[in-house]
Structure formats: structure tokens, C-alpha cells
Protein backbone atom coordinates (compact mmCIF):
# COMPACT_ATOMS: atom_id res chain seq x y z
CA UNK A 1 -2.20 3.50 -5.21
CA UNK A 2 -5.30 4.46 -2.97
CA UNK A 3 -5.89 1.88 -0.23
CA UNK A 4 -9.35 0.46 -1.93
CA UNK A 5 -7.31 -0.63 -5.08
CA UNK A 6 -4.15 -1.82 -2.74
CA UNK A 7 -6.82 -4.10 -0.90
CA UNK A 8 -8.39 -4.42 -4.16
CA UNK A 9 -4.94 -6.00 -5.27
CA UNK A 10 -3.98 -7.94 -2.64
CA UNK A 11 -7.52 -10.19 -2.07
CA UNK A 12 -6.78 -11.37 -5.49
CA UNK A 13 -3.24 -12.62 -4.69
CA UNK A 14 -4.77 -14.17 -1.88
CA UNK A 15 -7.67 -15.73 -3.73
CA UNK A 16 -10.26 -14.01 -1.55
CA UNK A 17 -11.73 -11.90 -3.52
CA UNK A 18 -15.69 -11.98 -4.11
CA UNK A 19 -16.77 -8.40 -5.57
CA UNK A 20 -16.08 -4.57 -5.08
CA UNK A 21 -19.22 -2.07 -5.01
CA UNK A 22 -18.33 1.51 -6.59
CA UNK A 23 -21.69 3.77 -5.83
CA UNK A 24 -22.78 6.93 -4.93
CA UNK A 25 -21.95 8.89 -8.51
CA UNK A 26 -19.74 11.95 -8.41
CA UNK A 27 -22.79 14.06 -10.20
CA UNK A 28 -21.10 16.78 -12.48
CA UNK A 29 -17.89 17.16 -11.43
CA UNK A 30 -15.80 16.24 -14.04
CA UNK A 31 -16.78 12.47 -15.40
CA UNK A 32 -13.90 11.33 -17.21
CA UNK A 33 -11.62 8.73 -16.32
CA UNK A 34 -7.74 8.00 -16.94
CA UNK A 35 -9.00 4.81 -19.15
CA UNK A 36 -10.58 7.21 -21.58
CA UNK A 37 -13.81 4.35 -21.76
CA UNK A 38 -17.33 5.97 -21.95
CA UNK A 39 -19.14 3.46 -20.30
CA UNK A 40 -19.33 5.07 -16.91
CA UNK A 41 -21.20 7.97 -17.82
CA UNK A 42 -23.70 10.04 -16.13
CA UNK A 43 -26.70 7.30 -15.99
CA UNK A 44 -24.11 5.05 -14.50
CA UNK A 45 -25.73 4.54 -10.73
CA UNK A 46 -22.92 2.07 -9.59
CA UNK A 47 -20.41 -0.54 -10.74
CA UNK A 48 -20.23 -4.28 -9.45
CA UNK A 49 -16.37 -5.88 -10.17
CA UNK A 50 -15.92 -9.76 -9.84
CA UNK A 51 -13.66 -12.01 -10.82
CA UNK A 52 -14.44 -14.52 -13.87
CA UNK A 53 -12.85 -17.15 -15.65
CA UNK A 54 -12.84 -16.50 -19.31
CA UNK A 55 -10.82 -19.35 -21.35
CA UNK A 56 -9.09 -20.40 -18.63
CA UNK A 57 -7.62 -17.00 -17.58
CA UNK A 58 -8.93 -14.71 -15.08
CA UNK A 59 -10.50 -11.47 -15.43
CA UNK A 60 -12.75 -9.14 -13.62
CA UNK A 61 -16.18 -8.12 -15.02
CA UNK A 62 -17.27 -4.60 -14.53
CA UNK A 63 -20.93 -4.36 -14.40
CA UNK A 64 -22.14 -0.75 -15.24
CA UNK A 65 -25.62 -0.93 -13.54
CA UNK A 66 -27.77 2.14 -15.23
CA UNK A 67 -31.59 2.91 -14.21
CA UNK A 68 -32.87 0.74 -17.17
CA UNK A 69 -29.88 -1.13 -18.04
CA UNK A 70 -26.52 -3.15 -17.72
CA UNK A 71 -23.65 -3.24 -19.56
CA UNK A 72 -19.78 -5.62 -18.78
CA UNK A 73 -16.70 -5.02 -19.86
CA UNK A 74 -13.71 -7.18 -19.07
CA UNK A 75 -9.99 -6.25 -17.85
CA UNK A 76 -6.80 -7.80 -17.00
CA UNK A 77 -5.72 -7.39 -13.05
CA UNK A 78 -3.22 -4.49 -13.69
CA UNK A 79 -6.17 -2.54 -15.92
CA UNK A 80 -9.26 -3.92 -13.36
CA UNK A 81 -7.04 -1.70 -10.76
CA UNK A 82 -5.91 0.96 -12.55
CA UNK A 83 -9.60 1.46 -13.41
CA UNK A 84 -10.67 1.39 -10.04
CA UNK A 85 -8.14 3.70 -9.25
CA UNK A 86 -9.34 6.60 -11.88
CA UNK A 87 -13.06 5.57 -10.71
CA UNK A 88 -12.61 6.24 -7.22
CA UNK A 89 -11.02 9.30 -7.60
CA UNK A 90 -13.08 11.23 -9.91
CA UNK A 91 -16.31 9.34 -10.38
CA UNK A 92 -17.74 7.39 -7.06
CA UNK A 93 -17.54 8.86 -3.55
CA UNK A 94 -18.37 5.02 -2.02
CA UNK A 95 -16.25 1.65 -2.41
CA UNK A 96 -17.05 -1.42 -0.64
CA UNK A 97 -14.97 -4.36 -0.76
CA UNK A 98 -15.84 -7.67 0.14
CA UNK A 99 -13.59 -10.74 0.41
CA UNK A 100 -13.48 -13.97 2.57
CA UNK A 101 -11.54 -12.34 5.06
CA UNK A 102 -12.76 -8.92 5.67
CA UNK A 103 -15.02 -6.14 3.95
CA UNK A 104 -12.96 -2.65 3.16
CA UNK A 105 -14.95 0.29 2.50
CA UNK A 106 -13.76 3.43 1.67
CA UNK A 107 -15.80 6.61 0.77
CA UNK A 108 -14.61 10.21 -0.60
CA UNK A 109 -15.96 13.84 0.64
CA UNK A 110 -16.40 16.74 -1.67
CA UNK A 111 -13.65 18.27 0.20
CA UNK A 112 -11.01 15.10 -1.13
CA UNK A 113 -10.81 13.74 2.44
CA UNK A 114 -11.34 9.99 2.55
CA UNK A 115 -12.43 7.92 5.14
CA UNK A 116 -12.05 4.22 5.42
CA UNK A 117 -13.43 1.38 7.48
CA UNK A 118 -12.65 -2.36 8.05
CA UNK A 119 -14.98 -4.91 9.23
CA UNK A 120 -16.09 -8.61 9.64
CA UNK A 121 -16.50 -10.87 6.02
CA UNK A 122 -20.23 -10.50 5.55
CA UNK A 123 -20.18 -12.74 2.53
CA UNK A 124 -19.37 -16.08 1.78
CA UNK A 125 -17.19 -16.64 -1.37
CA UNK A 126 -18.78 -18.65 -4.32
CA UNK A 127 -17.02 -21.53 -5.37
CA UNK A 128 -17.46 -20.58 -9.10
CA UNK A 129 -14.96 -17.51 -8.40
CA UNK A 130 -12.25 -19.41 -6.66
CA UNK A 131 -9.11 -18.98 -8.73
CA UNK A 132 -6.35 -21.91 -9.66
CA UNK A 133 -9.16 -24.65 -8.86
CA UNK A 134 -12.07 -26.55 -10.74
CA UNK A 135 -14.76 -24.34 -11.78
CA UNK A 136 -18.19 -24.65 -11.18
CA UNK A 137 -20.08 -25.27 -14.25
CA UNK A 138 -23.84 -25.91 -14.46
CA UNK A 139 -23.15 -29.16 -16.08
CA UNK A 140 -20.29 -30.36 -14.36
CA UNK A 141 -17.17 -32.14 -15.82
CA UNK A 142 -17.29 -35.71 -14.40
CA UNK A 143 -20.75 -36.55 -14.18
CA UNK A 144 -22.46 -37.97 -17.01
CA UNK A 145 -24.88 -35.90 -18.99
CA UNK A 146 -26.92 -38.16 -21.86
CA UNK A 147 -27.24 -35.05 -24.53
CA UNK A 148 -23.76 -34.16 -24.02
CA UNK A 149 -22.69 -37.79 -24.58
CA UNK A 150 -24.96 -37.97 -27.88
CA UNK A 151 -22.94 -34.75 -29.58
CA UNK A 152 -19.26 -36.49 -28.25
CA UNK A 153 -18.53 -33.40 -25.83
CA UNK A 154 -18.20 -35.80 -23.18
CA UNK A 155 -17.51 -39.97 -22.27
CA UNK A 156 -20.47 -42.46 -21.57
CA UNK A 157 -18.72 -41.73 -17.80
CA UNK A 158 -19.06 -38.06 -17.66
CA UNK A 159 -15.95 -36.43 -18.63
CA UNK A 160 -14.57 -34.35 -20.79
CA UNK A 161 -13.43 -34.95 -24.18
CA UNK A 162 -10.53 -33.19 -24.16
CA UNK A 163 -10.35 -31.58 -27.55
CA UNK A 164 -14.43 -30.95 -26.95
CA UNK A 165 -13.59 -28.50 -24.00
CA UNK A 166 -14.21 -24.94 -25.63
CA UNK A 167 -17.79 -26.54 -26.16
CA UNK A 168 -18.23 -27.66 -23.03
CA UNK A 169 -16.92 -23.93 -21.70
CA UNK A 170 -19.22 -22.25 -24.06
CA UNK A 171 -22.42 -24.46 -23.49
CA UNK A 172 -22.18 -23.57 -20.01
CA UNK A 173 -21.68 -20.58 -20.34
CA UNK A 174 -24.99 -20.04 -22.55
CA UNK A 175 -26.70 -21.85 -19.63
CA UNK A 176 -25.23 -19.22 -17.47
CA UNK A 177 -26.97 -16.67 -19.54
CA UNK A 178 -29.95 -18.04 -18.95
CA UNK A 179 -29.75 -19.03 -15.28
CA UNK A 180 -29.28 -15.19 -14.77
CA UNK A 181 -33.00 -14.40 -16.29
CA UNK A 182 -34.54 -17.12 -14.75
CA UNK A 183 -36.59 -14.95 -12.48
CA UNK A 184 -37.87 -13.83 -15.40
CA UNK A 185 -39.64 -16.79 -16.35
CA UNK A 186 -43.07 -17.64 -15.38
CA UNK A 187 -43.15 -19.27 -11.42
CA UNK A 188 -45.60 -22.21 -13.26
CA UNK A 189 -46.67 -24.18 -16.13
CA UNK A 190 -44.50 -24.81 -19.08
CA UNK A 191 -41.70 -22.78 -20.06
CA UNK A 192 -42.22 -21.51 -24.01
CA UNK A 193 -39.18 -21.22 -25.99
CA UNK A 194 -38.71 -20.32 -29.54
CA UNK A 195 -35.03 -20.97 -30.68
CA UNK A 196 -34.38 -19.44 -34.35
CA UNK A 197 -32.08 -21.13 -36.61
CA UNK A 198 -31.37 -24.12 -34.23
CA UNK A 199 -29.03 -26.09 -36.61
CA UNK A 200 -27.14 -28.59 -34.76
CA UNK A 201 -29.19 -27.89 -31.54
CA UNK A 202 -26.52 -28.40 -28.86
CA UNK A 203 -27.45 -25.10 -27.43
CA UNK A 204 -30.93 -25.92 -27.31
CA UNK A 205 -30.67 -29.46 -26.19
CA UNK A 206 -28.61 -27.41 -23.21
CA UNK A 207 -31.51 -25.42 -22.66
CA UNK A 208 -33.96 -27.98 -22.29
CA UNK A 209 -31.62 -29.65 -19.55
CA UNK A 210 -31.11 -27.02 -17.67
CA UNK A 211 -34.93 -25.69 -17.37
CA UNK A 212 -36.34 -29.46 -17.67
CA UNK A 213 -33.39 -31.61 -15.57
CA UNK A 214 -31.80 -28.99 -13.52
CA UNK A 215 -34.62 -27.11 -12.22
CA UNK A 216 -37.31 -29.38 -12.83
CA UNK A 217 -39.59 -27.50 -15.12
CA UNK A 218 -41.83 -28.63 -17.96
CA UNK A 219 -40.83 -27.02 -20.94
CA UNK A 220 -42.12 -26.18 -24.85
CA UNK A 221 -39.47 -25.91 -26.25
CA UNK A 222 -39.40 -25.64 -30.48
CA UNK A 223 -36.10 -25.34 -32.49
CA UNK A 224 -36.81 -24.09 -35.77
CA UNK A 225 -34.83 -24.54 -38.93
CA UNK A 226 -34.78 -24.53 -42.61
CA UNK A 227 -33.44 -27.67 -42.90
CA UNK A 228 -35.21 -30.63 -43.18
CA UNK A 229 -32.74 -32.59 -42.53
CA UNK A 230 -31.18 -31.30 -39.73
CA UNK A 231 -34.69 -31.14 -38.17
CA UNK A 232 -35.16 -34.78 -38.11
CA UNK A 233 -31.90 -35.78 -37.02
CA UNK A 234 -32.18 -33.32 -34.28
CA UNK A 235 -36.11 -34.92 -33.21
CA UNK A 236 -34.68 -38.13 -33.51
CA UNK A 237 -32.14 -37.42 -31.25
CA UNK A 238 -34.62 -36.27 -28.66
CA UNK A 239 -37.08 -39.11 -28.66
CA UNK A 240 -33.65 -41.14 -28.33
CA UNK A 241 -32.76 -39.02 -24.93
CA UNK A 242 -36.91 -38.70 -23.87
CA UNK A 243 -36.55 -34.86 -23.95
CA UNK A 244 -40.07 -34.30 -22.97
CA UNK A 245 -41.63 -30.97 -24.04
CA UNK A 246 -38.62 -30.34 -26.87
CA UNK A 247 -39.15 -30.90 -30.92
CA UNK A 248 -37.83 -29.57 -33.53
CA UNK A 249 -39.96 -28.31 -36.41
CA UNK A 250 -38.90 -27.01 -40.16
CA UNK A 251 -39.36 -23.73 -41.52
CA UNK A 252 -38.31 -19.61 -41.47
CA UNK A 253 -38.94 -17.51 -38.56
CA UNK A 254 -41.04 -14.67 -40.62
CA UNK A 255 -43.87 -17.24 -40.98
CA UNK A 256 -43.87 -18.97 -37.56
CA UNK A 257 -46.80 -18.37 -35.18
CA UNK A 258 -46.22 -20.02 -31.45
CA UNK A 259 -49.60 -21.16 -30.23
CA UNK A 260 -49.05 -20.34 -26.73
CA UNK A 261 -47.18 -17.23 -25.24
CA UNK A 262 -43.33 -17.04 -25.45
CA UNK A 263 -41.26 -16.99 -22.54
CA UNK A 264 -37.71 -16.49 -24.19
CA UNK A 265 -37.01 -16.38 -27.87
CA UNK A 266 -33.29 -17.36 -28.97
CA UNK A 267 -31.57 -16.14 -32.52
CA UNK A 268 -28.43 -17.48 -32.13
CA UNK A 269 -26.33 -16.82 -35.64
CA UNK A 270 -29.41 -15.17 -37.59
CA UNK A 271 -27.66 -13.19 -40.40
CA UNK A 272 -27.37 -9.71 -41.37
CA UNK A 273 -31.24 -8.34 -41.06
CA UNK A 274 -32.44 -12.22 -39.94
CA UNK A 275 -31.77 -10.71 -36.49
CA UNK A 276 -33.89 -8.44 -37.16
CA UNK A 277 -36.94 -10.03 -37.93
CA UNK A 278 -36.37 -12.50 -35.40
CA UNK A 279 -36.21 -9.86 -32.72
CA UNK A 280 -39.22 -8.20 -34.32
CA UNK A 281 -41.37 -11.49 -34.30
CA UNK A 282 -40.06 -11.66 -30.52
CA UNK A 283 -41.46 -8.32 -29.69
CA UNK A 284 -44.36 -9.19 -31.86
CA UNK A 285 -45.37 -12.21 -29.29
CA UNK A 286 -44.14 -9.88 -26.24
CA UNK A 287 -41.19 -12.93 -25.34
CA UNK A 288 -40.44 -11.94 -22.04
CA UNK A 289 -36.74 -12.31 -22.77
CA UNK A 290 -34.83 -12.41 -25.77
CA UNK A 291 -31.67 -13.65 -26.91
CA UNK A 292 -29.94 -12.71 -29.71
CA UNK A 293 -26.16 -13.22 -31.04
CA UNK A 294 -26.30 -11.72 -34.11
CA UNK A 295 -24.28 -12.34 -37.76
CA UNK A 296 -22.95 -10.52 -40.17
CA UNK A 297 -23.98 -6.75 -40.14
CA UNK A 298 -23.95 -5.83 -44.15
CA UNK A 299 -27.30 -3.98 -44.07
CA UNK A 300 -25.86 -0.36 -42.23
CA UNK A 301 -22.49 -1.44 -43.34
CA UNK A 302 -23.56 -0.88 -47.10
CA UNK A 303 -25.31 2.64 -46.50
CA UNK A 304 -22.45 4.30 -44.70
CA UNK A 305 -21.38 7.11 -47.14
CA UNK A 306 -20.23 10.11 -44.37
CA UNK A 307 -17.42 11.91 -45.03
CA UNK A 308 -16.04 12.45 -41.71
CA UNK A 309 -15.72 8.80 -41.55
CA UNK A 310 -13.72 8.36 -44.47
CA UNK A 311 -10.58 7.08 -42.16
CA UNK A 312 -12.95 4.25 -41.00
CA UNK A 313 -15.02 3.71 -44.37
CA UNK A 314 -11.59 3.31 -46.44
CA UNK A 315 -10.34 0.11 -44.33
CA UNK A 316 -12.76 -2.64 -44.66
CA UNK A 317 -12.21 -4.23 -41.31
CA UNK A 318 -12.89 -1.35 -39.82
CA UNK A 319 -15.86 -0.61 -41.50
CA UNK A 320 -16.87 -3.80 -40.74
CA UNK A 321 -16.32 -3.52 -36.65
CA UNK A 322 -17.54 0.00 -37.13
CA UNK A 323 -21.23 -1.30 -38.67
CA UNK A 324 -21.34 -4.22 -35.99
CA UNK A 325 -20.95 -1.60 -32.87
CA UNK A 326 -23.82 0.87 -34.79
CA UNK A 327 -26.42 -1.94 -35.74
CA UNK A 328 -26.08 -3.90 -32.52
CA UNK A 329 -26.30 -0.36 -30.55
CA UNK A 330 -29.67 0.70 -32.58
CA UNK A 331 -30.91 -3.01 -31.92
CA UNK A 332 -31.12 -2.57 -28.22
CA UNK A 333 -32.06 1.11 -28.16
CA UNK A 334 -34.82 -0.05 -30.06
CA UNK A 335 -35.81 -2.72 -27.68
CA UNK A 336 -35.48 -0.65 -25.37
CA UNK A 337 -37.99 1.35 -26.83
CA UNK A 338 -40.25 -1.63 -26.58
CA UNK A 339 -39.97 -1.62 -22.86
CA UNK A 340 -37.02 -4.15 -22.36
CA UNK A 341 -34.33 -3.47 -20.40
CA UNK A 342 -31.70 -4.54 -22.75
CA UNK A 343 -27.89 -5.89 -21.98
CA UNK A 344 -24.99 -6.34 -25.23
CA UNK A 345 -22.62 -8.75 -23.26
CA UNK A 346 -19.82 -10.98 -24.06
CA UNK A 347 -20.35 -14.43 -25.69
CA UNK A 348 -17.94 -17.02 -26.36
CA UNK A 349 -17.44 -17.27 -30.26
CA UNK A 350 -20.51 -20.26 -31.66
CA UNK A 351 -19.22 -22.46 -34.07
CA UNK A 352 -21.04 -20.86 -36.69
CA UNK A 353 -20.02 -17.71 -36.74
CA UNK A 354 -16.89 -16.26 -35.07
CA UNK A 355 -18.91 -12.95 -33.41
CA UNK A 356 -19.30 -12.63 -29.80
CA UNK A 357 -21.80 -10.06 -28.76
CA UNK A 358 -24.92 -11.44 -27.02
CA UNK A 359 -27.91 -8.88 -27.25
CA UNK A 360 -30.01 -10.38 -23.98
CA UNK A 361 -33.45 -8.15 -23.34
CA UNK A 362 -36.10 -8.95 -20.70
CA UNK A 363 -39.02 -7.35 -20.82
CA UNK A 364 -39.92 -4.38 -18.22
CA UNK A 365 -43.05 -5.21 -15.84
CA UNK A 366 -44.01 -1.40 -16.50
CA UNK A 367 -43.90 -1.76 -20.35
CA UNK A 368 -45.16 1.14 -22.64
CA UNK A 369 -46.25 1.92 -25.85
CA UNK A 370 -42.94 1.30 -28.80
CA UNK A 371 -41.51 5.13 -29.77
CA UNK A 372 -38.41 5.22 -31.61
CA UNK A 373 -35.69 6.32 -28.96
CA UNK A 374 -34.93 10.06 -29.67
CA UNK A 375 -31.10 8.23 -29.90
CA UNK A 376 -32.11 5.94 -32.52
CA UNK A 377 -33.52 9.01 -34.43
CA UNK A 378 -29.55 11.09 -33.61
CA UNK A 379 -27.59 8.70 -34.73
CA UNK A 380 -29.62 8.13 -38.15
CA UNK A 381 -29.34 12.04 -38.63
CA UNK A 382 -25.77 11.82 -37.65
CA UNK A 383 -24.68 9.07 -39.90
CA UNK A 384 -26.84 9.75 -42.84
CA UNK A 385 -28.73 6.40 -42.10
CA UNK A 386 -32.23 5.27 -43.53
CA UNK A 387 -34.24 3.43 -40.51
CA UNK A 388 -32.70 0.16 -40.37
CA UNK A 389 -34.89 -3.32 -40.54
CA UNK A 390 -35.72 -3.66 -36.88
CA UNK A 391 -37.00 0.37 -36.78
CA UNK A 392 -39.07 -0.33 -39.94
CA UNK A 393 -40.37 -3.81 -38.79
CA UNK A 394 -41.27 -2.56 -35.30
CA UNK A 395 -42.68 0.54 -36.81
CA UNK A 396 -44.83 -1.80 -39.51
CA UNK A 397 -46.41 -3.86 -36.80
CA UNK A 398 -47.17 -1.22 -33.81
């Protein structure tokens, strides 16, 4: 064990762990690491670890920062270091470890000599990473929040319900979402929200709470849905709680027009190619972010007929995983190709569907004309593929 992952190692044990910086890529000289994962690749400029709290058990987040992009991936304490071991070695020549009690950085010549330096803590540990203790949550357990109360996640005196708590985890962790593209949002006026498919609304009630309550904003926010009756129970519900700048209207996402500009435009368990046209209409209204956790993936699912993949295509729930991977990956290469810088992260499972990618895309300042992504146009060639219903849709309207 190198001394970066021993220190790595023992700041967790001692709780005082707040992130570890691998930079400086190791450019051509053999990129492969002992995990055998193909995330840190060549565009990979550096990797951020931290320490998160994912149903009540910790794990560390790798974020794989790329020119244009990010993308996380989780791992257990014995794999976060043996993954910082391999990446050290053979992929970054810089490390830089900071923790409450001292920063550690270590960085690698070409020659396979290693230098290493300790100095002074030069940041201050949030409380959201402390391990073993309450965690931080933008709605916090034990103070009373009215929507929360209305939907029976928590008591007229702020806590808990117990058996509600994997809502209360997952709302906030939605919010958290969010509070990450904030910047993103316009510095005044309202903040314009389409939310696709709203159903129940909890996650949009959330929304308007956090942007509205929380920081203060006036909002315009509009949850759409097919149901009629869902749609007045949800408006009710917000003239109950005086949700100022939030209704609820009925009807399909294909024929909605927004009068104003769209900040952020949510799809939370649109199925199979409903993703796709509510990501097209997105890109359509130029939403500067989008959030999408798709459903059901049957439309590439149905059209792969390639041999090579017969192993896969023979065991349905591999197929299945198989098509989710492809169709989410062409989704954000193609809004990518819209000039978003697009992120597939982790989500916790919604209620309505058990899937937990999150597609998250914000768009780029220096955005340029749509072209389909030469990798879009690979992997159809590859896998025998017809363009799929984002490609076509984008392609229709540009």
C-alpha cells in the first residue's frame, strides 16, 4: 500500500476525511487500471473522491471530471482504496489529500520516484460528510416542513415518520441534485420549471420549497400530467400550503408550449421513448438544465438483432440492462451534441419505477449548432441500430 492510499485509509477510520484530488493524467503510458473500469480514460483530466452516505452506509464517490463532462461511480472503502492504489500508480502523477487534520500530497516522476509532502488542514470538513452522526439534509429531520406534513413523510412537529424515511432520503437527495445546478439558474426573476409526468408531485412540491422557501426565489413552476384527477388534487393541495408561483395543469408533454423561457425541465419516470420527447421538447425551448430519470428502455431493446451479442440477447435480463446502458448512453451523447454538458449519475429508486440513473444536462454558455456525435453515428453502425427517437426528434426540429 502506497502512502496516499495508507493516509487515504486511515482519515476515514478517523472520520477526517473531506476529499482526495487525483490530477495531472499519465498521457499514453499505459491507461489501464487493476479494476478493469473504463471510466478513467484518456479525456479523464482528474478525479475528485469524497465520502457519501448512500442508505445509511458509507461510500466514496469518484467524480471523473472530463473537458465537457462528469461522470460518479460509487465503491466500498476496501475497493475506494484499492482503486486509488491502481490510479496512482499507472494513471495520475499528482494526489492531494485533504482531511481535518492535515493535507498529504504525493506526486509521481516519469522516472517512478515519488515525492511526498505534509502540510497544515487547508479545509474545513462539511458537516454533511461526517460519518456515524446526523446528516445534513436540505430539509432537515426535526423541523417542521408543511408539504412534507401534507404527503405523511413527516409529524405536524417535524420529524420523521419512521417507515416514510427512504422518502425523506430520496426527496433530499433530488433537492441535492438540484442545489448542485443552481448556478445555473438565472441570478433574477422567476425561476421556470417544466416537470413532465408529475403524478403525485412530492418531488415537485420539493422543488418549489427549496427554490421558493430555501433560497427565496419566485418560481413558475408547472407540473404536468395526464390525469385529471391527480392534477386537481395536487392544485388543491397547493392553494392549501400557499405555494406561490406552483400549479399543476393537465395534459401530454408533445403538445405543451411554456409561455416564458425554461430554466430546468424535469421527466422523472417518462417511459420508453416518453424520455425522449420530453428531452427533445427541452432542447426545443433551450431549458438550461434538464433532468431526466428515464423508464423502461423497449425501443433499442426490440431492434437488437447482432450476432456477436447473442450471449447477451439470449438472457432477457441482460438484454434488458444491456438496452438501458446503450439508450441512456446515446441520450446524453446526443445532448451533448446540443451543447450540454451532460452527467448519467446515481438516483435513489422513485416509487414509480425501480431504475436509478439520473440523466442531468446543463446547457454550455458556448452552445453550437446540434450534429449528431460521430459516437452516436459508431455505435448505430456497430450495433445494427436505426437512429433512435431522440436522434430523429432532434434531427426533425433543427
Amino acid at each position: 500500500m502506497n502512502q496516499l492510499t495508507a493516509h487515504f485509509s486511515a482519515s476515514v477510520e478517523t472520520d477526517s476525511l473531506i476529499q482526495l484530488v487525483l490530477s495531472q493524467p499519465v498521457r499514453g503510458e499505459g491507461q489501464s487500471h487493476t479494476s478493469g473500469q473504463d471510466t478513467a480514460t484518456d479525456s479523464v483530466e482528474k478525479i475528485v473522491v469524497r465520502p457519501v452516505d448512500l442508505k445509511s452506509e458509507r461510500s466514496f464517490q469518484f467524480t471523473f471530471c472530463e473537458a465537457r463532462r462528469e461522470t460518479h461511480r460509487n465503491y466500498s472503502l476496501d475497493d475506494a482504496a484499492e482503486e486509488i492504489e491502481s490510479l496512482i500508480t499507472s494513471r495520475f502523477r499528482r494526489g492531494h489529500l485533504f482531511t481535518a487534520e492535515f493535507d498529504f500530497t504525493v506526486k509521481v516522476k516519469a522516472s517512478g520516484k515519488v515525492r511526498a509532502h505534509q502540510f497544515p488542514p487547508s479545509k474545513q470538513k462539511a458537516a454533511s460528510a461526517e460519518h456515524n452522526r446526523q446528516k445534513h439534509y436540505l430539509i432537515a429531520d426535526g423541523t417542521p416542513c408543511a408539504f412534507l406534513e401534507e404527503i405523511g413523510v413527516m409529524t405536524a412537529d417535524g420529524n420523521v415518520r419512521k417507515q416514510k424515511f427512504d422518502k425523506f432520503r430520496q426527496i433530499n437527495r433530488y433537492l441535492e441534485f438540484v442545489e448542485d445546478v443552481y448556478e445555473s439558474f438565472p441570478k433574477t426573476g422567476p425561476i421556470r420549471v417544466v416537470d413532465f409526468g408529475c403524478g403525485k408531485s412530492y418531488l415537485t412540491f420539493a422543488l418549489h420549497h427549496l427554490l421558493n422557501r430555501i433560497h427565496g426565489r419566485k418560481v413558475d413552476i408547472v407540473g404536468l400530467d395526464l390525469k385529471t384527477e391527480v392534477v386537481e388534487h395536487c392544485n388543491e393541495i397547493a392553494r392549501k400550503l400557499n405555494c406561490d408561483g406552483l400549479r399543476f395543469e393537465s395534459g401530454d408533454m408533445a403538445g405543451y408550449s411554456p409561455l416564458e423561457s425554461v430554466d430546468l425541465s424535469v421527466s422523472l419516470h417518462a417511459c420508453d421513448t416518453a424520455t425522449d420527447v420530453a428531452l427533445a421538447r427541452a432542447v426545443e425551448w433551450d431549458a438550461k438544465v434538464i433532468f431526466a430519470v428515464p423508464c423502461c428502455h423497449h425501443e433499442v431493446a426490440s431492434k437488437l438483432k447482432t450476432d456477436f451479442l447473442s450471449p447477451i440477447m439470449r438472457r432477457g435480463i441482460l438484454k434488458e440492462r444491456f438496452a438501458e446502458m446503450l439508450t441512456d448512453s446515446l441520450r446524453a451523447e446526443l445532448l451533448e451534441g446540443c451543447g450540454y454538458r451532460t452527467q448519467v449519475l446515481e438516483f435513489i429508486s422513485l416509487e414509480h419505477t425501480p431504475k436509478n440513473i439520473l440523466i442531468r444536462a446543463i446547457r454550455d454558455s458556448a452552445a453550437k449548432p446540434f450534429a449528431i456525435p460521430d459516437s452516436v453515428k459508431t455505435v448505430r453502425e456497430t450495433f445494427g441500430l436505426e437512429p433512435c427517437e431522440l436522434e430523429s426528434l432532434l434531427t426533425r426540429e433543427k
